[in-house]
Protein backbone atom coordinates (compact mmCIF):
# COMPACT_ATOMS: atom_id res chain seq x y z
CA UNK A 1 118.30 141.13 162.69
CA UNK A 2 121.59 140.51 160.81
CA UNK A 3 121.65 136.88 161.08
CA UNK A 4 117.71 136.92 160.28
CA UNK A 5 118.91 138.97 157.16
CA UNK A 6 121.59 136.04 156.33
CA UNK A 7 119.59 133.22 156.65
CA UNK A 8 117.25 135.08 154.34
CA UNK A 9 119.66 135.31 151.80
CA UNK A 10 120.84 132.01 151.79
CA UNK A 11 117.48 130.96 151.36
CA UNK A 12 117.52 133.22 148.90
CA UNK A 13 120.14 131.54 146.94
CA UNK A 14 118.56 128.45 147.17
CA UNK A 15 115.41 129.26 145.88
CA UNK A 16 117.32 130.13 143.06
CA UNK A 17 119.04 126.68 142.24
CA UNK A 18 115.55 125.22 142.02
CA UNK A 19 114.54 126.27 138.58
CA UNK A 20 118.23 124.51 137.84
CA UNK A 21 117.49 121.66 139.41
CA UNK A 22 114.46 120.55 138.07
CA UNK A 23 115.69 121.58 135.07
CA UNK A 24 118.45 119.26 135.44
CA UNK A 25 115.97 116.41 136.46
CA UNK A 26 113.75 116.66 133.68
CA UNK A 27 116.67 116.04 131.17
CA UNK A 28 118.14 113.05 133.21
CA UNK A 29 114.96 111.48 133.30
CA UNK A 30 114.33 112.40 129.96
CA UNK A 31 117.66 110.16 128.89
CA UNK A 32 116.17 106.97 130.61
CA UNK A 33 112.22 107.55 129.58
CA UNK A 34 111.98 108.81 125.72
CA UNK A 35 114.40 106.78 123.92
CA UNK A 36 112.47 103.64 125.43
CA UNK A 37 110.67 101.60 122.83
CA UNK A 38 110.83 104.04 120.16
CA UNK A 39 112.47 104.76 116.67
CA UNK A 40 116.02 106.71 117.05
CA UNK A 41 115.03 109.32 114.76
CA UNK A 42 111.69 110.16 117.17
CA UNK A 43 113.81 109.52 120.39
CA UNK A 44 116.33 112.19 118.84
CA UNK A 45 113.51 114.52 117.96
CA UNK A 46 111.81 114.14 121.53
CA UNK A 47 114.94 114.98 123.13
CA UNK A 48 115.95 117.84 121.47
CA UNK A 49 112.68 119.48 121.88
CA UNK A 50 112.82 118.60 125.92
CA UNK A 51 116.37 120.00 125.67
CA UNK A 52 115.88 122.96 124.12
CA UNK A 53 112.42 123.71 126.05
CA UNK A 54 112.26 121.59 129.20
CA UNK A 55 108.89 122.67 130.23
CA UNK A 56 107.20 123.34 127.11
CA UNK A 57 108.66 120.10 125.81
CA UNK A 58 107.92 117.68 128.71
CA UNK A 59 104.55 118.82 128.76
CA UNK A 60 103.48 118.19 125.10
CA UNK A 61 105.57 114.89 125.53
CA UNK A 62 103.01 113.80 128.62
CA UNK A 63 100.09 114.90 126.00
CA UNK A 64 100.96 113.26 122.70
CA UNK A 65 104.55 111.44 123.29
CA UNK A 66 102.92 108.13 124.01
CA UNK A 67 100.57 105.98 121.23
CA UNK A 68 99.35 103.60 124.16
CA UNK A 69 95.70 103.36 124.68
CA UNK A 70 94.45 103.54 128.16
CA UNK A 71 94.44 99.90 130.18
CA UNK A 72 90.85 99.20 129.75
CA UNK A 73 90.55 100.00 125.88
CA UNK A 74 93.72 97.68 125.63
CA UNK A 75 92.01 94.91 127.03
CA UNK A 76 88.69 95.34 125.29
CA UNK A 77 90.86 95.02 121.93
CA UNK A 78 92.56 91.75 123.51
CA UNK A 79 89.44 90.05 123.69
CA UNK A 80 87.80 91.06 120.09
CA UNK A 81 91.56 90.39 118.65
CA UNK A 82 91.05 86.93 119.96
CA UNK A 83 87.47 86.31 118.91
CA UNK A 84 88.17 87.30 115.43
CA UNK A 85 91.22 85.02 115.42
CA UNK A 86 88.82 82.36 116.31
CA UNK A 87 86.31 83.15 113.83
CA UNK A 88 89.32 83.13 111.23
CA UNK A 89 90.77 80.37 111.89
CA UNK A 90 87.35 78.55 111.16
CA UNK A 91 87.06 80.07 107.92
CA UNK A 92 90.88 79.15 106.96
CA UNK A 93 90.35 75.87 105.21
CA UNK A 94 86.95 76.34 103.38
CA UNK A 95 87.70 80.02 101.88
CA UNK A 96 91.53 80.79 102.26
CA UNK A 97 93.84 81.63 99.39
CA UNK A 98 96.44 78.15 99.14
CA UNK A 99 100.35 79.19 99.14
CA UNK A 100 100.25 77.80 95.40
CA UNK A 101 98.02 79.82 94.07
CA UNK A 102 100.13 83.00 94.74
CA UNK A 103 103.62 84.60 94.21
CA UNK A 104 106.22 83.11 96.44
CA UNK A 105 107.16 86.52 97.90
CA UNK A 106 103.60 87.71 98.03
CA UNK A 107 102.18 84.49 99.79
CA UNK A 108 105.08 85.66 102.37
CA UNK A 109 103.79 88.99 102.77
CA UNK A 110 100.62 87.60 103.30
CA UNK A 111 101.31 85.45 106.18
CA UNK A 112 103.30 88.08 108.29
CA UNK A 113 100.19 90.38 107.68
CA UNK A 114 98.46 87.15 109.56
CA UNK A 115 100.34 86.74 112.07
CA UNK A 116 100.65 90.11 113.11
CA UNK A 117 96.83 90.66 113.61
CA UNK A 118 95.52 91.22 109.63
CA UNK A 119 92.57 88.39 108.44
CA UNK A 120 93.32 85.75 106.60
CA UNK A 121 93.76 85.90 102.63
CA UNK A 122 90.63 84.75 101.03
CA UNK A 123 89.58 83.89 97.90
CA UNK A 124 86.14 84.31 95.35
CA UNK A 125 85.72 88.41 95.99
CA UNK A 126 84.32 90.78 93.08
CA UNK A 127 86.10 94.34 93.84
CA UNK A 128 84.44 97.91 91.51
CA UNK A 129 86.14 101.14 91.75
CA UNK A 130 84.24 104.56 92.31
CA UNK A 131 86.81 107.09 91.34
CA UNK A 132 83.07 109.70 91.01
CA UNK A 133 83.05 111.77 94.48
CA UNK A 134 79.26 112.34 94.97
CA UNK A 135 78.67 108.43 92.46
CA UNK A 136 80.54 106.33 95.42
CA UNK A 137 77.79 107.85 97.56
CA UNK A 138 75.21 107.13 95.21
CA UNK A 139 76.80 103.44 94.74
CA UNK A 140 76.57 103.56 99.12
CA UNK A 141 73.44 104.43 99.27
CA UNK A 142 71.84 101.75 96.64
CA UNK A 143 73.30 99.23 98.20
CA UNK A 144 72.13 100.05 101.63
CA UNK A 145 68.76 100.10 100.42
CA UNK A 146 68.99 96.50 99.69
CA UNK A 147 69.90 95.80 103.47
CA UNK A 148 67.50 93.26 104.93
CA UNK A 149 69.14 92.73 108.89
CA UNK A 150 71.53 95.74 109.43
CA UNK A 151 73.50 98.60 108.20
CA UNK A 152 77.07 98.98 109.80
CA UNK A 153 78.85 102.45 108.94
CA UNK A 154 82.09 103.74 109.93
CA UNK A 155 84.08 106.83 109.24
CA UNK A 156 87.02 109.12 110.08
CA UNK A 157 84.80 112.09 109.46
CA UNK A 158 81.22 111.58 108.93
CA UNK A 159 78.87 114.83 108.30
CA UNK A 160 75.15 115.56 107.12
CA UNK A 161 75.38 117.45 104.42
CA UNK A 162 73.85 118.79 101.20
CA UNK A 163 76.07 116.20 99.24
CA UNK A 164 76.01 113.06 102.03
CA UNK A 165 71.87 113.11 102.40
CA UNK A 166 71.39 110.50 100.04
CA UNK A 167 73.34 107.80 102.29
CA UNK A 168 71.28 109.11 104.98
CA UNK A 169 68.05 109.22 103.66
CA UNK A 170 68.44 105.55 102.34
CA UNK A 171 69.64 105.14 106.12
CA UNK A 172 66.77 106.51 107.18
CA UNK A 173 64.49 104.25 104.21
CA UNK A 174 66.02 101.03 106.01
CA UNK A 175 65.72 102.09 109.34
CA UNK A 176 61.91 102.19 108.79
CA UNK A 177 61.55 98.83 107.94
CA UNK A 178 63.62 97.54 110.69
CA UNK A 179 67.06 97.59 109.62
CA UNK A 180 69.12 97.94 112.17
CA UNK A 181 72.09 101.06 111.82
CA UNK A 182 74.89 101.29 113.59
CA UNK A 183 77.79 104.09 113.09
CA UNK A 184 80.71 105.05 113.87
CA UNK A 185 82.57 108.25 113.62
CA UNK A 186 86.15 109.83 115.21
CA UNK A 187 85.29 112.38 117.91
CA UNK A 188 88.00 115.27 117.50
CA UNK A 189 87.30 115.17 113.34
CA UNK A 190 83.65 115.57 114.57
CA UNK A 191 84.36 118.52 116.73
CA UNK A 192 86.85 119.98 113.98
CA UNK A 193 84.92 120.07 110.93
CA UNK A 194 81.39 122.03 110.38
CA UNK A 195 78.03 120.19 111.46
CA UNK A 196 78.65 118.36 114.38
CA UNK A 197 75.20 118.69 116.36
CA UNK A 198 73.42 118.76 112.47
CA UNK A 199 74.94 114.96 112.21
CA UNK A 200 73.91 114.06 116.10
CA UNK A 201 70.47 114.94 115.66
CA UNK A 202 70.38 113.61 111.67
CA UNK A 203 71.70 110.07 113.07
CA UNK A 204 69.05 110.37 116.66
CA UNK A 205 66.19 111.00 114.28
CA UNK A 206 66.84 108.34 111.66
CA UNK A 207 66.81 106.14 114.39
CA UNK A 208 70.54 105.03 114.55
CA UNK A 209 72.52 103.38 117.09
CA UNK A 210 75.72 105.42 117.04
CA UNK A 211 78.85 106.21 118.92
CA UNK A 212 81.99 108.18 118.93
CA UNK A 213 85.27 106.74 118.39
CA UNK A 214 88.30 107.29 120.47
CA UNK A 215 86.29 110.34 122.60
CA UNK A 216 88.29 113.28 124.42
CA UNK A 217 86.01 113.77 127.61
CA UNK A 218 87.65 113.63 130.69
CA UNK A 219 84.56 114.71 132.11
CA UNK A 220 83.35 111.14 131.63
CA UNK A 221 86.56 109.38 132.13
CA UNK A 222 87.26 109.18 128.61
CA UNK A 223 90.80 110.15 127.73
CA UNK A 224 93.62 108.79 125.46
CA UNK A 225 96.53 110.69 123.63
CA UNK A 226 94.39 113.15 122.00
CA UNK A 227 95.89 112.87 118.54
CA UNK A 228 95.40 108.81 118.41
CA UNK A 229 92.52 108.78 115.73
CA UNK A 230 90.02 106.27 114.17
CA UNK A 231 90.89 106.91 110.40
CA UNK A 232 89.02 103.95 108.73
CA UNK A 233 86.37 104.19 106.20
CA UNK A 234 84.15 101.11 106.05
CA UNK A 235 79.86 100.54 105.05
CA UNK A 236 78.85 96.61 105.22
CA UNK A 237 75.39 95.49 104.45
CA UNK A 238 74.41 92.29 105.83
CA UNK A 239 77.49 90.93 105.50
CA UNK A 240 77.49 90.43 101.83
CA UNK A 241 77.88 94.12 100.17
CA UNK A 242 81.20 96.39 101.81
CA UNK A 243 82.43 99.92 100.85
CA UNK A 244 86.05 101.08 101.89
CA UNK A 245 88.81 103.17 100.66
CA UNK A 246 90.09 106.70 101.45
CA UNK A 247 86.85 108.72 101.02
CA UNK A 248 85.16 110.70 104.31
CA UNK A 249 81.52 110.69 103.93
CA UNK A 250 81.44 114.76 103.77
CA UNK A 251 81.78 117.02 101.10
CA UNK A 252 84.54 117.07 98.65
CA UNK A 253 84.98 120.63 100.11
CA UNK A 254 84.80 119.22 103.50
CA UNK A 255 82.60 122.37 103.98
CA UNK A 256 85.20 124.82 105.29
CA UNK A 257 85.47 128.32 103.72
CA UNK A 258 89.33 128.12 103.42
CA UNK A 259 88.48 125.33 101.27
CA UNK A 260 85.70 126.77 99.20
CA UNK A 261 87.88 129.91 99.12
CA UNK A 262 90.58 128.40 97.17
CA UNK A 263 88.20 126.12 95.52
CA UNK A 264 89.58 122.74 96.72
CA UNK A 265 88.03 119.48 96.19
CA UNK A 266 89.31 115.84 97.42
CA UNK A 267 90.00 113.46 94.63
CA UNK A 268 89.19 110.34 96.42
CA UNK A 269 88.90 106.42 95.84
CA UNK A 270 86.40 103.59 97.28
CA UNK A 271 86.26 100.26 96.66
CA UNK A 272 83.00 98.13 96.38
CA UNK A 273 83.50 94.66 97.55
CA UNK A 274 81.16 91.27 97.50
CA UNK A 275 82.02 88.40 98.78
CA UNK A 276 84.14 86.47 102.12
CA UNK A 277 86.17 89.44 102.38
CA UNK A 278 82.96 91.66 103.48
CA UNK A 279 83.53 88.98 106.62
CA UNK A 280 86.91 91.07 107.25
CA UNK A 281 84.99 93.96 106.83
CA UNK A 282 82.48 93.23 108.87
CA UNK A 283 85.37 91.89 111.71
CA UNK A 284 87.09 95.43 112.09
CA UNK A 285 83.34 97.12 112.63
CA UNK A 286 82.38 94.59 115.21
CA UNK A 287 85.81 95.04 117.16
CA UNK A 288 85.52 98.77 116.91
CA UNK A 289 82.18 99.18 118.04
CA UNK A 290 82.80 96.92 121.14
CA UNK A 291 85.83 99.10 121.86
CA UNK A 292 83.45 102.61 121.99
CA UNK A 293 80.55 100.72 123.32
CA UNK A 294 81.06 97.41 124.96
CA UNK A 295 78.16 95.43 123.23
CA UNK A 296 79.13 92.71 121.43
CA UNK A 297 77.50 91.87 118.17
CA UNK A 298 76.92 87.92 117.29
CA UNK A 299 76.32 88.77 113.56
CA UNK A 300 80.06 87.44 113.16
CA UNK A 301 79.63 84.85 115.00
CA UNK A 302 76.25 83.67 113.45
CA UNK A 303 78.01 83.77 109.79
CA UNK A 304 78.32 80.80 108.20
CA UNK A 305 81.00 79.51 106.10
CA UNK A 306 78.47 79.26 102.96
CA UNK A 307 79.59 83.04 101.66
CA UNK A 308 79.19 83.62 98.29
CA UNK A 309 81.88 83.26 95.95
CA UNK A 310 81.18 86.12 93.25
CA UNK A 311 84.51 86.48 91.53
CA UNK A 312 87.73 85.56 91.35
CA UNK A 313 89.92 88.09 93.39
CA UNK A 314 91.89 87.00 96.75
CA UNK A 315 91.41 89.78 99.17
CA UNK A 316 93.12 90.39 102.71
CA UNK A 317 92.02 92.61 105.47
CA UNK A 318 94.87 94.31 107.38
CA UNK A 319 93.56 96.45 110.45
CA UNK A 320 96.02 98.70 111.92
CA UNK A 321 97.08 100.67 114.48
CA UNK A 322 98.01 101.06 118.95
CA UNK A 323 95.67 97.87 119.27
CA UNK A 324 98.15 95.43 116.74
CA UNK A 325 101.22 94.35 116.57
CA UNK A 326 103.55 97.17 116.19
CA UNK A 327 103.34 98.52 112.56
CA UNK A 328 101.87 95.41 110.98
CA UNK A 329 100.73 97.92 107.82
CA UNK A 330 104.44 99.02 107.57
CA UNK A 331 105.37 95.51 107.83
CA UNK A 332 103.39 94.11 104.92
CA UNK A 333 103.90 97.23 102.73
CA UNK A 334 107.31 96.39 102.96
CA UNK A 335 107.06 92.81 102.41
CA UNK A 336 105.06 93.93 99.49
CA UNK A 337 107.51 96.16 97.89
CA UNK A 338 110.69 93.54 98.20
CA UNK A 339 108.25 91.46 95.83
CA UNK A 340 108.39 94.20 93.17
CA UNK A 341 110.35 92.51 89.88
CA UNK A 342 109.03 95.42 86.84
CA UNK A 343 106.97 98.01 88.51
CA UNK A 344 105.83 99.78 92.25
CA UNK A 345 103.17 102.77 92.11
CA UNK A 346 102.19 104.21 94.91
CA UNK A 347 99.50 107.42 95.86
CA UNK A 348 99.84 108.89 99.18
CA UNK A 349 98.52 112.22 100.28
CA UNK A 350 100.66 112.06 102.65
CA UNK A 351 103.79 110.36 102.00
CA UNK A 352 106.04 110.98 104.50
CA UNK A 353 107.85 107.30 104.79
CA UNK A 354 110.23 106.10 107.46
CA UNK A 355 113.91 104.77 106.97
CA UNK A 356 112.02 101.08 105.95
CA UNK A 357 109.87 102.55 103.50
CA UNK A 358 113.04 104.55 101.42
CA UNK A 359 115.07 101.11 101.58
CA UNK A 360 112.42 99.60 100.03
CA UNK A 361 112.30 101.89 97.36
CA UNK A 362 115.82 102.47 96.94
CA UNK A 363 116.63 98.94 96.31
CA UNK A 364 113.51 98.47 94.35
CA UNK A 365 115.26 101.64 91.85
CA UNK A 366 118.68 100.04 92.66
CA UNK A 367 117.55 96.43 90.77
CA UNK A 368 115.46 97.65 87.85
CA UNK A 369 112.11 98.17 89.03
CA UNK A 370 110.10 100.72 88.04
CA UNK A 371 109.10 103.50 90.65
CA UNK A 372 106.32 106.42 90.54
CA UNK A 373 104.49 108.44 93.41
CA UNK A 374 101.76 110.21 93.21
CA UNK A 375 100.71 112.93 95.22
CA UNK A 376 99.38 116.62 95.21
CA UNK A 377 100.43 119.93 93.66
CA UNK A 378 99.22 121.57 96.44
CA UNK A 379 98.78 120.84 100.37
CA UNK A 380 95.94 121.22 102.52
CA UNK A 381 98.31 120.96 106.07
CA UNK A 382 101.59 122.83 105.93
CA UNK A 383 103.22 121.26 108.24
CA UNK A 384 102.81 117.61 106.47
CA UNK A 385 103.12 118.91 103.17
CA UNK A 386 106.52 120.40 103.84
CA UNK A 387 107.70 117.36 104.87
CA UNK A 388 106.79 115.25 102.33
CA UNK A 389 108.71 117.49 99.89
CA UNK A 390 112.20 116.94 102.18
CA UNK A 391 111.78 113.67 100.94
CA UNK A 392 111.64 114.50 96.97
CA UNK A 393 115.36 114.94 96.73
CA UNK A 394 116.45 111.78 97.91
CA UNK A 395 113.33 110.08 95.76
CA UNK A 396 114.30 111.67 92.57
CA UNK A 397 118.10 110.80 93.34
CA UNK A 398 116.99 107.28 93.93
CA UNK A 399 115.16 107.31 90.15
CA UNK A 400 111.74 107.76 91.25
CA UNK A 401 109.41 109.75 88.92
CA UNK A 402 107.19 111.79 91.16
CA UNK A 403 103.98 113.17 89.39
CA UNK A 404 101.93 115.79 91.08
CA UNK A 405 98.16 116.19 90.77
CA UNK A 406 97.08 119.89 89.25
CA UNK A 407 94.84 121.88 91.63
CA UNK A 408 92.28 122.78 92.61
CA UNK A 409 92.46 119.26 93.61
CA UNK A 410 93.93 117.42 96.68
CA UNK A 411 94.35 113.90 95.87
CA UNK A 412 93.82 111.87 98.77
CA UNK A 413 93.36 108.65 97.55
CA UNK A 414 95.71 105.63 99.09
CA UNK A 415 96.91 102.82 97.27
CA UNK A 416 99.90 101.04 95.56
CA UNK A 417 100.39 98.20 93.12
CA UNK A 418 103.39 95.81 92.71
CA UNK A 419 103.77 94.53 89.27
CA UNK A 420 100.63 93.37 87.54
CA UNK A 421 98.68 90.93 90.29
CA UNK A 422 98.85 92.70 93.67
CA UNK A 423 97.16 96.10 94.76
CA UNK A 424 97.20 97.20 98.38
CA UNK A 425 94.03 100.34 98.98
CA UNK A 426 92.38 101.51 102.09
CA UNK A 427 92.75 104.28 104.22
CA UNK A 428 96.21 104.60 105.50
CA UNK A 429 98.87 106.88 104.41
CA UNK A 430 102.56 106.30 103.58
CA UNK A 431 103.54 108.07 106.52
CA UNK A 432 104.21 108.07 110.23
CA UNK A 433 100.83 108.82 112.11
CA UNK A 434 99.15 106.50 109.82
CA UNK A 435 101.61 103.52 111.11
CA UNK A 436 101.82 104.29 114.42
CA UNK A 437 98.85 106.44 115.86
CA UNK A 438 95.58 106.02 113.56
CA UNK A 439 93.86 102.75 113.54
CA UNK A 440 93.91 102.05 109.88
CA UNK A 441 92.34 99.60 107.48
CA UNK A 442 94.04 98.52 104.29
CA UNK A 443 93.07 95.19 101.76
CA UNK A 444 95.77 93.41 100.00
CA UNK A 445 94.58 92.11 96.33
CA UNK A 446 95.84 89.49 94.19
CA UNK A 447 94.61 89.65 90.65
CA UNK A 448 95.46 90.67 87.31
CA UNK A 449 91.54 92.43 86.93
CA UNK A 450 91.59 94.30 89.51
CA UNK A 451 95.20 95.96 89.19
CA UNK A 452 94.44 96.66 85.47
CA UNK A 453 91.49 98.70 86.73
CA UNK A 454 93.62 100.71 89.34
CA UNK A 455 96.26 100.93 86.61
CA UNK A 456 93.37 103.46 84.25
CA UNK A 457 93.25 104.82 87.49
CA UNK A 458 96.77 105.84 87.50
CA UNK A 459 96.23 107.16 84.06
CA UNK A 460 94.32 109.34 84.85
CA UNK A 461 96.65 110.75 87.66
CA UNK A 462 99.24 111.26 85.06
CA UNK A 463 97.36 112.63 82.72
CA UNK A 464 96.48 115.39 84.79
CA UNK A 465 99.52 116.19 86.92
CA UNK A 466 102.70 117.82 86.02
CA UNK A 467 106.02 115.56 87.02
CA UNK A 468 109.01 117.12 89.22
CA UNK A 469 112.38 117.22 87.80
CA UNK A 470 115.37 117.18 89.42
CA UNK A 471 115.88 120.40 87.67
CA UNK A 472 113.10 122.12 89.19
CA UNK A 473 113.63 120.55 92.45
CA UNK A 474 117.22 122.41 92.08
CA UNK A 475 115.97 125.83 91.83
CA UNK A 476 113.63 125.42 95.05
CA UNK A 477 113.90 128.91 97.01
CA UNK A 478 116.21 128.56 100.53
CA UNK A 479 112.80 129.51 102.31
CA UNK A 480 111.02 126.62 101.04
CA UNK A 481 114.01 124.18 101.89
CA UNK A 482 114.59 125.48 105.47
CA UNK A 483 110.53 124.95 106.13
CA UNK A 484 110.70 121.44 104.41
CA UNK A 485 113.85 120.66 106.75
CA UNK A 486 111.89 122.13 109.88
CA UNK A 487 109.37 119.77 109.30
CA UNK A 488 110.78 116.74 108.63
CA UNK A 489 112.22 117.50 111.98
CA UNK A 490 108.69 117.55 113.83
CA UNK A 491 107.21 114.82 111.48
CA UNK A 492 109.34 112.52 114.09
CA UNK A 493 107.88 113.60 117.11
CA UNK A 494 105.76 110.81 117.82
């Protein structure tokens, strides 16, 4: 019984050294894997979360610590990557912008956008602004109704509501006549905001051919890092009319009762487009609805090269996201902003910029150049809207005026101008998850027009928001700085 007792014991003691070991195991391995491929400041954040919490930390690193999409989807992208590179390259000499009819710097920035996956620059586009919520939806649905082949829609968050009925009953006036309407829309917005199975059945009964984007159901063997989300925004009609910009089609109270409790609306901005660059539009759509559905449409490959030339604006497509080259909207930002010689203005929501970004800025401040950012008063997530203010220090050192839209407003619009010709809107954010997990959609614009009409735009920012001081910035409470610290720290996990 005594050595029975022993051997017990020792067993014992070893069952105790395996909590030790594995902890010791996850960390090694931890060294080799996360740093891999990935910014220093996120490897540095990964590991001290694994470090600090091995188990807790490992696991939400399997869940959300990788951006790449699952072998199949990765393919699928391949193959529509190359067909629209195909149908580009056929366009290039009878619609594309020449290098001398643009800035030296910014005919630069346009070819890295091409070759790291954007369209190709091209010229004779007619761009209108809808800064009116519920009038871009009006402005939607007229256009649709003048649809004579096919409706394409796509959203980040797409809901039937009191305010977005008139896109779907023009949807619905189309669909009658034998229009054909496809849509889009992200899967986990769908299941987080109010009126998911009121949309389902709204789209089923119009008649719609429709699909989720980048669906969570491992039930049906559809999984990818959960947090990896469609954010575009895009409407083309026949290939001639296109809609895109920052705006959800929902509410501007994106009908939650927090919202409507503090009475918050989204300031948002769309952009109405005619012309080849409807093509791009139309490109992105196509490659996104093979992705969710594997049917591929020929209405790309039917266009001709006889578009209609209705103005005078050169336009540029950049799709983002896990399917490009790494970054490629960081990348021509970037590019953009080294251009700057007078002036950079920039509206984020969101603006939490990497290390690239703030060099860009700071030697844009450093030689002269003009800098402003505008952004909300108030947040609608804490976690991002702390860390965009650990960031307001360092701008306001650096000489950048940051003005901050009154509430009971978010402003959510995205978009930036460099001196007087070029304009860069769409729908991705100055920050971190919008260059590296959300597939994105942003359109580069050369022309004096079209800036001056995003420049009374900005007006109208700064007329109603109140500008930080470093002053004010100096009083900020410790509480507020140690949460704005905390979450610049998480911002990185990625």
């Amino acid at each position: 019984m005594e050595a029975i007792a022993a051997v017990l014991s020792d067993w014992s003691w070893s069952w105790a050294l395996v909590p030790v070991f594995i902890d010791l195991v996850i960390r090694v391995v931890a060294l080799f894997v996360v740093p891999r491929n990935r910014r220093p400041t996120s490897g540095m954040a990964w590991l001290l979360a694994i470090f600090f919490f091995p188990i807790p930390g490992l696991i939400l690193f399997l869940i959300i610590g990788s951006n790449r999409l699952p072998k199949a989807r990765v393919q699928k992208q391949e193959a529509i990557n190359e067909l629209v590179a195909e149908i580009a390259t056929r366009e290039e000499e009878a619609l594309v912008t020449r290098a001398i009819d643009l800035p030296l710097g910014v005919f630069g920035a346009v070819k890295l956008g091409r070759s790291l996956g954007a369209q190709p620059m091209l010229r004779g586009n007619r761009a209108r602004l809808h800064t009116d919520y519920e009038g871009s939806f009006a402005s939607m649905a007229e256009a649709i109704r003048t649809a004579r082949e096919y409706v394409h829609i796509e959203f980040y968050i797409l809901v039937f509501d009191s305010t977005t009925a008139v896109v779907f009953d023009a949807l619905e006036d189309v669909r009658r006549r034998g229009v054909e309407v496809r849509v889009l829309l992200d899967h986990i917005s769908s299941v987080r905001n109010p009126g998911m199975k009121r949309t389902a059945d709204r789209l089923t009964e119009i008649g719609a051919q429709w699909s989720y984007m980048l669906p969570v159901r491992p039930w049906r063997g559809e999984y990818q890092r959960p947090d990896l989300r469609n954010h575009r925004k895009i409407v083309v009609v026949d290939g001639e009319v296109g809609f895109m910009g920052s705006q959800n089609l929902v509410d501007s109270s994106y009908n939650k009762r927090s919202n409507r409790r503090r009475g918050l609306h989204w300031k948002d901005l769309m952009v109405r487009v005619e012309g080849p660059v409807v093509l791009g539009l139309e490109a992105v759509f196509q490659g996104d609805w093979f992705l969710e559905t594997g049917e591929y449409l020929e209405h790309l490959a039917e266009n001709e090269i006889a578009v209609p030339q209705p103005g005078d604006l050169d336009c540029q497509i950049v799709p983002s996201g896990p399917g490009y080259v790494s970054e490629n909207n960081l990348q021509v930002f970037v590019a953009l902003m080294y251009t700057a010689v007078s002036r950079i203005s920039i509206t984020s929501p969101y603006f939490v910029p990497d290390g690239s970004i703030m060099n860009a800025i700071r030697a844009a401040t450093g030689r002269g150049v003009r800098v402003e950012l505008f952004v909300s008063e108030i947040g609608d997530q804490p976690v991002v809207y702390h860390a965009q203010r650990s960031y307001y220090e360092e701008l306001l050192r650096a000489g950048v005026r940051i003005h901050m839209f009154r509430p009971p407003y978010i402003l959510h619009s995205k978009h930036f101008t460099v001196d007087d010709e070029v304009a860069v809107i769409g729908s991705s954010n100055m920050d971190q998850r919008s260059f590296g997990l959300n597939m994105e959609v942003s359109m580069v614009v050369h022309g004096q027009d079209f800036v001056r009409e995003l420049d009374r735009v900005n007006d109208y920012y700064r007329e109603n928001s109140r500008e930080m001081t470093a002053e004010e910035w100096s009083r900020q409470p410790l509480r507020w700085q140690l949460m704005d610290n905390l979450a610049r720290l998480t911002s990185a996990l990625q």
